[in-house]
N, C-alpha and C. Protein backbone atom coordinates (compact mmCIF):
# COMPACT_ATOMS: atom_id res chain seq x y z
N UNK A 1 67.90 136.11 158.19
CA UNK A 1 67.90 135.78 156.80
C UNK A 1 68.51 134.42 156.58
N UNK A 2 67.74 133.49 155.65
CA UNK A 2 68.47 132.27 155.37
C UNK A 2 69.31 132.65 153.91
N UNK A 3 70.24 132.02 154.13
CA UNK A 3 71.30 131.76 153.15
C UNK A 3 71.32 131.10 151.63
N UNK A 4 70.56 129.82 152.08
CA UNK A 4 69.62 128.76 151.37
C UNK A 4 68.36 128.96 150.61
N UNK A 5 68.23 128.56 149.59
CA UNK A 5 67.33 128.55 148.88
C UNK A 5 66.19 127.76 149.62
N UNK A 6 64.79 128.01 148.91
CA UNK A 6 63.77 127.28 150.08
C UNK A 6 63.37 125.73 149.24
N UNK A 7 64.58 125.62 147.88
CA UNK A 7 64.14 124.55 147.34
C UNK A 7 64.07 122.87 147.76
N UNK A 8 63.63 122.21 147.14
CA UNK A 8 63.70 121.29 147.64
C UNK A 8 65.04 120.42 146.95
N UNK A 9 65.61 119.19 147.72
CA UNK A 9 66.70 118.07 147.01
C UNK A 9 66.69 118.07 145.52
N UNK A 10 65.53 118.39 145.21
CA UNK A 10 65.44 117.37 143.94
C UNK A 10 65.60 118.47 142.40
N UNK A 11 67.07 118.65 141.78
CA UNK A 11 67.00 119.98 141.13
C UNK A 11 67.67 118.82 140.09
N UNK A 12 67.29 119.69 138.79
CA UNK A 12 67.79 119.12 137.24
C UNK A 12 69.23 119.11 136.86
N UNK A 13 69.33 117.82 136.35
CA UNK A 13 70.61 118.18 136.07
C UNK A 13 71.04 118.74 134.65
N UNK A 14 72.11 119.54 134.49
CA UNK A 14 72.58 120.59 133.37
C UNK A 14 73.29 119.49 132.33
N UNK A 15 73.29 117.60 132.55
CA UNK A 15 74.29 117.27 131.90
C UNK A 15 73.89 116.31 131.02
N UNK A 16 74.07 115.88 129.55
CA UNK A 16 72.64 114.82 129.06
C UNK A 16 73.53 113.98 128.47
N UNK A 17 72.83 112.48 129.02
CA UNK A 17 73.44 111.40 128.64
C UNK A 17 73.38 110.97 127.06
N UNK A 18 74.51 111.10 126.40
CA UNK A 18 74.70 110.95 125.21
C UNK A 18 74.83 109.32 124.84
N UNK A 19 75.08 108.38 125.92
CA UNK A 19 74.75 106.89 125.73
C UNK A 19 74.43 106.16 124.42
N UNK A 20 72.70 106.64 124.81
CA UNK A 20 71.39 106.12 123.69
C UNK A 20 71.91 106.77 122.35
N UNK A 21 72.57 108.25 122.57
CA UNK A 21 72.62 108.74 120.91
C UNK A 21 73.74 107.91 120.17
N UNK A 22 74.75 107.46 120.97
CA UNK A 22 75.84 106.66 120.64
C UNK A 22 75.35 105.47 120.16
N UNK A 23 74.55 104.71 120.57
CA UNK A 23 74.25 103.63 120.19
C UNK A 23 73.44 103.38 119.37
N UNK A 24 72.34 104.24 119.42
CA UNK A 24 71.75 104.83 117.64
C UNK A 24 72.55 104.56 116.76
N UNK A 25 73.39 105.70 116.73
CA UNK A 25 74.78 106.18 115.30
C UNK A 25 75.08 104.99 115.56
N UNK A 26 75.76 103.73 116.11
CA UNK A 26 76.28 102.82 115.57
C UNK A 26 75.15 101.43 115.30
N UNK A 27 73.77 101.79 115.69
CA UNK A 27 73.29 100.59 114.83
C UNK A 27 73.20 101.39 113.49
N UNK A 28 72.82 102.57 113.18
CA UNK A 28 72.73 103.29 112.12
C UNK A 28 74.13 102.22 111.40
N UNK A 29 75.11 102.93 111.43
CA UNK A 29 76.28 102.65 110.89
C UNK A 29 76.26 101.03 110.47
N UNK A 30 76.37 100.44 111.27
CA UNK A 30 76.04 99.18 111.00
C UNK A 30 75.05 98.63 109.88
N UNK A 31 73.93 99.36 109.79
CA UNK A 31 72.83 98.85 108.64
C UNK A 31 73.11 99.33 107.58
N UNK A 32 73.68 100.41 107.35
CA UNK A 32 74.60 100.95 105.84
C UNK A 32 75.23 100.22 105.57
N UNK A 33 76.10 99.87 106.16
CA UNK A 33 77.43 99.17 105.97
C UNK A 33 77.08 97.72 105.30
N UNK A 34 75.86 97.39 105.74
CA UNK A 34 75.68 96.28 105.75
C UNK A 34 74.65 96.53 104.48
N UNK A 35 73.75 97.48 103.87
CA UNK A 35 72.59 97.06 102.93
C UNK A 35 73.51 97.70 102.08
N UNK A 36 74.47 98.74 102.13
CA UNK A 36 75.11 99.28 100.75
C UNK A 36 75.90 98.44 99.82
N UNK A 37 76.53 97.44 100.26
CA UNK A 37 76.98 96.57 98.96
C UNK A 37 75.84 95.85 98.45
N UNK A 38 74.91 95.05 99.09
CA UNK A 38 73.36 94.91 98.37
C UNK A 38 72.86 95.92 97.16
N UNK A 39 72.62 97.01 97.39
CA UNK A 39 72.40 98.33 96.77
C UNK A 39 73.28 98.12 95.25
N UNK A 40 74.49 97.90 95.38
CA UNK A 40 75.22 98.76 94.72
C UNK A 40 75.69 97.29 93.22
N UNK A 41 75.22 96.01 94.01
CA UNK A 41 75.86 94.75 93.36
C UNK A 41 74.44 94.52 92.49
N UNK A 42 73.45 94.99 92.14
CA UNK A 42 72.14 94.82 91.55
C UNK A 42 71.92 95.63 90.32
N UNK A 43 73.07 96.34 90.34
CA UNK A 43 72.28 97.40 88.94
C UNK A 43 72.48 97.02 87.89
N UNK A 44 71.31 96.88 87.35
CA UNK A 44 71.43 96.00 85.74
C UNK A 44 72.03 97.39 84.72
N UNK A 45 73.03 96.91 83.82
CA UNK A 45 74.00 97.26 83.47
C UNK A 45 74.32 96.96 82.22
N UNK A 46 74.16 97.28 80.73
CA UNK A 46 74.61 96.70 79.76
C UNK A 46 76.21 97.43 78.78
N UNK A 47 76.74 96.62 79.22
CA UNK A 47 78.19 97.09 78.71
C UNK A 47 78.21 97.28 77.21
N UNK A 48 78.93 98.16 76.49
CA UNK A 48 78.97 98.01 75.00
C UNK A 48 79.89 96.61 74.68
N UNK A 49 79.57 96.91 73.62
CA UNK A 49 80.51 95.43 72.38
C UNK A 49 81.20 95.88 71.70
N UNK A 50 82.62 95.24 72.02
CA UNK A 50 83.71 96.21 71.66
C UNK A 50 84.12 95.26 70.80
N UNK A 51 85.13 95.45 69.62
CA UNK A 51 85.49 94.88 67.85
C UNK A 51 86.72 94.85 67.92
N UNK A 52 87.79 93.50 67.77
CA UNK A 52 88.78 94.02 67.70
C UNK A 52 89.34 93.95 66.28
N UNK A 53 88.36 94.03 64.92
CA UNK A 53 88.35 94.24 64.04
C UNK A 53 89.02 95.17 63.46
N UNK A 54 88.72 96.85 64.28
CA UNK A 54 89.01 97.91 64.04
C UNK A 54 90.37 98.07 63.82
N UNK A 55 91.03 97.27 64.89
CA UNK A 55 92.68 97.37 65.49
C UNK A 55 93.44 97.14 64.50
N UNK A 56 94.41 97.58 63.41
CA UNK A 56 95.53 97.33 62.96
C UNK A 56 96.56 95.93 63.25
N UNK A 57 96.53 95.17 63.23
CA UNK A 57 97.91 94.12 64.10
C UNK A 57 99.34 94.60 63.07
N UNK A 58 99.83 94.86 64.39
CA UNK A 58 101.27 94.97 64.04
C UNK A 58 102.21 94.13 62.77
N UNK A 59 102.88 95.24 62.29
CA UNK A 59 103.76 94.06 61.07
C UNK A 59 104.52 93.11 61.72
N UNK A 60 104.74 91.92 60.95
CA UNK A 60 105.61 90.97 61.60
C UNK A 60 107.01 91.66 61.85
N UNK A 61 107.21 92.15 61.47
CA UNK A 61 108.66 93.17 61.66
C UNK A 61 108.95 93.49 62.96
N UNK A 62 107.88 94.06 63.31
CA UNK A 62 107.82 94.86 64.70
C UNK A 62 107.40 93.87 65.66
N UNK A 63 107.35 92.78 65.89
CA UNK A 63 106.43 92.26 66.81
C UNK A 63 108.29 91.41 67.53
N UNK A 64 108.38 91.26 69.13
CA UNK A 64 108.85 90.22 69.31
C UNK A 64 108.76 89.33 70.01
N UNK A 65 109.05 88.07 70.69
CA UNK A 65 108.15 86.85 71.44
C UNK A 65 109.22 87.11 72.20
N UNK A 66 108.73 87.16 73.81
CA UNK A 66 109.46 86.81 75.00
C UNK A 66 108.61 85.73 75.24
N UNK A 67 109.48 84.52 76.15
CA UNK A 67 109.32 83.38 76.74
C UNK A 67 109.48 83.17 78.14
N UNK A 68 108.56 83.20 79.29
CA UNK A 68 108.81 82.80 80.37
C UNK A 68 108.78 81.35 80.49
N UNK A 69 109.39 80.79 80.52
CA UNK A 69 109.31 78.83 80.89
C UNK A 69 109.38 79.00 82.28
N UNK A 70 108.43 77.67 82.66
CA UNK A 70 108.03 76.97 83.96
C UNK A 70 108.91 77.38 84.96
N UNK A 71 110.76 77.16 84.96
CA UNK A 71 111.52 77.30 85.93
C UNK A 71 111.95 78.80 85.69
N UNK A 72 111.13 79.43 84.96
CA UNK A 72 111.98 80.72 85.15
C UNK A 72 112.61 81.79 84.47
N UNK A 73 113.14 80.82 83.62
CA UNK A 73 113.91 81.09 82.76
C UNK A 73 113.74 82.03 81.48
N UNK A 74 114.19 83.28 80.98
CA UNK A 74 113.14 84.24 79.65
C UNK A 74 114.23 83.74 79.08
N UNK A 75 113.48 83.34 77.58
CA UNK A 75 113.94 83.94 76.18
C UNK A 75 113.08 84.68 75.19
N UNK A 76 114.33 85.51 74.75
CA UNK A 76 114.10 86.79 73.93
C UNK A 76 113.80 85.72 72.57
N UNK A 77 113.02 85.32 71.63
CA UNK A 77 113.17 84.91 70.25
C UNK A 77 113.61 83.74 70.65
N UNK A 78 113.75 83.16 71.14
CA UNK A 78 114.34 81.43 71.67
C UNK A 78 115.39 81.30 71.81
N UNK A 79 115.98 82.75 72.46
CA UNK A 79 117.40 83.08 72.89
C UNK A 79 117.14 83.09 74.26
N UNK A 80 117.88 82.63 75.12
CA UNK A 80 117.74 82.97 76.97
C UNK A 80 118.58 84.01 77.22
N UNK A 81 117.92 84.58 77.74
CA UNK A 81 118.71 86.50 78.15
C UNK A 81 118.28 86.00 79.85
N UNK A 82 118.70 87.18 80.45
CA UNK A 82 118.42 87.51 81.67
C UNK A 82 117.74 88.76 81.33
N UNK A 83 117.29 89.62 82.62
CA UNK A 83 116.50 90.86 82.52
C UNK A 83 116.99 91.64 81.96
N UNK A 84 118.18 92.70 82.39
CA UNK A 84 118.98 93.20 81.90
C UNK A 84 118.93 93.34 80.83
N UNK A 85 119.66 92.09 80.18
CA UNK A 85 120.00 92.11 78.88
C UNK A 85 118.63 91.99 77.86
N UNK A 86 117.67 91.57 78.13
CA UNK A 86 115.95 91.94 77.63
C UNK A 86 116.15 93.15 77.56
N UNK A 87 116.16 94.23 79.04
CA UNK A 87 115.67 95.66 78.77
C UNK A 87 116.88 96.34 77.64
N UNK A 88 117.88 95.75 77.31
CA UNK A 88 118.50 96.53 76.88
C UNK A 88 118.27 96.19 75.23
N UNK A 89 118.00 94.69 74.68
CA UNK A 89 118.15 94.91 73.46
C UNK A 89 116.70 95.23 73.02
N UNK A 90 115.32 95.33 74.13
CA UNK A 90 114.15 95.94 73.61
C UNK A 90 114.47 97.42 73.69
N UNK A 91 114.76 97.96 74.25
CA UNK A 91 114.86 99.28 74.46
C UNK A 91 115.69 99.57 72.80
N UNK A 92 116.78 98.83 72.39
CA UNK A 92 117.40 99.00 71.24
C UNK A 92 116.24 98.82 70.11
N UNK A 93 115.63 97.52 70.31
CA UNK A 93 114.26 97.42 69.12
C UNK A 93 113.55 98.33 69.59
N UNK A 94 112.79 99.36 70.40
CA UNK A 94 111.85 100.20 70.33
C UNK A 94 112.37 101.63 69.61
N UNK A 95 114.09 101.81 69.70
CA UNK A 95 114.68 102.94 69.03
C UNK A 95 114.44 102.86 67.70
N UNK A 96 114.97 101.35 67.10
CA UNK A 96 114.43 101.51 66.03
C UNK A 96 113.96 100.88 65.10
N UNK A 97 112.61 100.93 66.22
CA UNK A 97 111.50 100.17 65.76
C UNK A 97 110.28 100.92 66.09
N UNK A 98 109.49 101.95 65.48
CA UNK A 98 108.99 102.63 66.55
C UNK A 98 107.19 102.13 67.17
N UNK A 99 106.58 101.31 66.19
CA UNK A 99 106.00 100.84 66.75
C UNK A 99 105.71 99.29 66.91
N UNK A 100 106.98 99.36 67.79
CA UNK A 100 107.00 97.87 68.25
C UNK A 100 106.30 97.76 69.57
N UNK A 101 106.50 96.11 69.17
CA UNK A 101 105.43 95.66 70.15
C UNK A 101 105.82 93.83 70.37
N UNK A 102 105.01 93.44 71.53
CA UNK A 102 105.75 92.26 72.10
C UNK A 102 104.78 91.35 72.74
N UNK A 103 104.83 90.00 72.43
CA UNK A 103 103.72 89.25 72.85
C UNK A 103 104.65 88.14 73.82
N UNK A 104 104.08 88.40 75.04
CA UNK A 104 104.87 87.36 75.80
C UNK A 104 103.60 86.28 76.36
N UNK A 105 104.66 85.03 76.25
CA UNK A 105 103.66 83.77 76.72
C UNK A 105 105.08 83.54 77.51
N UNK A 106 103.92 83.02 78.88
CA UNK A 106 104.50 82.48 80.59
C UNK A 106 103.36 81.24 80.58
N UNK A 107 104.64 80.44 81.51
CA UNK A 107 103.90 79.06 81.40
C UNK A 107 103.05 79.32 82.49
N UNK A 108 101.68 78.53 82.26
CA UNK A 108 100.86 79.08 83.91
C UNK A 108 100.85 78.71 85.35
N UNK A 109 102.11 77.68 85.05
CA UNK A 109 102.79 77.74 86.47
C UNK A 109 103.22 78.94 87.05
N UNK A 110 103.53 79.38 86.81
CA UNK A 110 104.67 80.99 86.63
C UNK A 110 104.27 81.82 88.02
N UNK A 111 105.41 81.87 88.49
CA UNK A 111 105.13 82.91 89.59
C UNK A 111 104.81 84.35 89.28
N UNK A 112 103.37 85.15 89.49
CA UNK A 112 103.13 86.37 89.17
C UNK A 112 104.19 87.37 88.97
N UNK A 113 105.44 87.06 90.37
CA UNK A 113 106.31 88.28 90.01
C UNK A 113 107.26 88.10 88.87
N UNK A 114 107.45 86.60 88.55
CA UNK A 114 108.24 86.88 86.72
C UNK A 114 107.29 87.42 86.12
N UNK A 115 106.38 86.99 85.77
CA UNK A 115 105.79 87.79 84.80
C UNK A 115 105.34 89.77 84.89
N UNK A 116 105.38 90.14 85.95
CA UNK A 116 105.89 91.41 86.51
C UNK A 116 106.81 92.16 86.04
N UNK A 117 107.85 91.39 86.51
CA UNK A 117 109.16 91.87 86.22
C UNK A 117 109.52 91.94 84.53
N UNK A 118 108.68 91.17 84.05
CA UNK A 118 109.67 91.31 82.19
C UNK A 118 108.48 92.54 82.51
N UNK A 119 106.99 92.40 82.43
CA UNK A 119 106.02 93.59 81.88
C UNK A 119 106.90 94.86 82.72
N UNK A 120 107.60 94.72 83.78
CA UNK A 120 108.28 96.26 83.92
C UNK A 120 109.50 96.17 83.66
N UNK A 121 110.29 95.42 82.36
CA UNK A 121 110.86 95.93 81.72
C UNK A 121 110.48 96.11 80.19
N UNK A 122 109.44 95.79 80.23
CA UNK A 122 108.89 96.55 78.81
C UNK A 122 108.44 98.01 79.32
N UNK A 123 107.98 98.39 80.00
CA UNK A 123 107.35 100.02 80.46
C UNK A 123 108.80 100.26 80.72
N UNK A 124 109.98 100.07 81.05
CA UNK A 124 111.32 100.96 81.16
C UNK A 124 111.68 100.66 79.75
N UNK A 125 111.30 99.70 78.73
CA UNK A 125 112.13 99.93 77.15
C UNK A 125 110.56 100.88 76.67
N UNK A 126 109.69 101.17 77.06
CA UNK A 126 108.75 102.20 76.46
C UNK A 126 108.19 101.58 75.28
N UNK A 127 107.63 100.09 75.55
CA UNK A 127 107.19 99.75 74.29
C UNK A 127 105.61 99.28 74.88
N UNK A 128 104.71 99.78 74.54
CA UNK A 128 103.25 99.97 74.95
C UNK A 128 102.24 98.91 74.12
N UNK A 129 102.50 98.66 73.31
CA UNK A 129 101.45 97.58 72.81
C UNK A 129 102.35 96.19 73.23
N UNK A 130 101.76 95.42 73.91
CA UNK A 130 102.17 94.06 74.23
C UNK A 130 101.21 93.24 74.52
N UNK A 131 100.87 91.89 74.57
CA UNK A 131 99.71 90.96 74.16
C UNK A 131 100.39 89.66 75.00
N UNK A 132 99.74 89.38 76.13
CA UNK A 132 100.00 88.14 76.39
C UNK A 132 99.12 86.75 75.59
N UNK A 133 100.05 86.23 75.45
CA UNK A 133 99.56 84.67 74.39
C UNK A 133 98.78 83.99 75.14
N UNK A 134 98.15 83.49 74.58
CA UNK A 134 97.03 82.06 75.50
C UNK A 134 96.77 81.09 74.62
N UNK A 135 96.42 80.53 75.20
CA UNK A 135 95.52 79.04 74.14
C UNK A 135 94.25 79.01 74.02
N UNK A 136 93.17 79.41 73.09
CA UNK A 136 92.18 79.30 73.28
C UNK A 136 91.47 78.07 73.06
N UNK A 137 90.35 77.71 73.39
CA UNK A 137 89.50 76.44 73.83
C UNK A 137 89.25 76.38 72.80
C-alpha cells in the first residue's frame, strides 16, 4: 500500500492574495476624496434677505463703548480700566441694566487675542447683545 496520494506537484492553494483588492480600495478612496469637495462647492444656493429694520436698537441708556487702542490698551467710556476692572463694572451695568448692551471698536491693528479677551469678559458679565463698530465705505 502507498501512503501517498497518486497526485501530482501541482495542488491549489487555500490562500488569496488580497494585494489587488487593497489597491482598488485605495484608488477608490483616493477619487472620493478627491471629486467630493467638487460635488459639494457647486450647489447653487439662494440665501434669504435678512432686515435689520425689524431689530429694536437699544436705548442710549443701555448701550456702553469699550475701546481697544492700537497698543492695547481698553477704555471703558474713555476711561482706561484693565480687564478685571471692565468685568466687574459691566457685570454691575448688566445688574442693573437689564438689557444692556456694548459696542466695542479695536483698532485693526489689534491682536485677535485682545479682542477675545474683552468679548470673554462680556459672556462672564452675561451681557449678549454687543456690536463691533466699523467704518463703513
Amino acid at each position: 500500500m502507498k501512503r501517498y496520494s497518486q497526485r501530482s506537484g501541482h495542488t491549489a492553494m487555500a490562500e488569496l492574495n488580497v494585494t489587488p483588492l487593497l489597491d482598488l480600495a485605495f484608488v477608490l478612496l483616493i477619487i472620493f476624496i478627491i471629486t467630493t469637495p467638487l460635488l459639494t462647492s457647486n450647489i447653487p444656493v439662494q440665501l434669504p434677505v435678512g432686515s435689520r429694520n425689524n431689530i429694536q436698537p437699544p436705548d442710549a441708556k443701555s448701550i456702553r463703548t469699550v475701546t481697544i487702542a492700537r497698543n492695547g490698551q481698553i477704555y471703558l467710556e474713555s476711561r482706561p480700566v484693565e480687564l478685571p476692572v471692565l468685568e466687574q463694572e459691566l457685570t454691575a451695568f448688566r445688574r442693573d441694566t437689564p438689557d444692556a448692551a456694548v459696542v466695542v471698536h479695536a483698532d485693526k491693528s489689534l491682536n485677535v487675542q485682545q479682542l477675545f479677551d474683552v468679548m470673554d469678559v462680556l459672556k462672564r458679565a452675561k451681557i449678549n447683545t454687543m456690536d463691533l463698530g466699523n467704518v463703513t465705505p
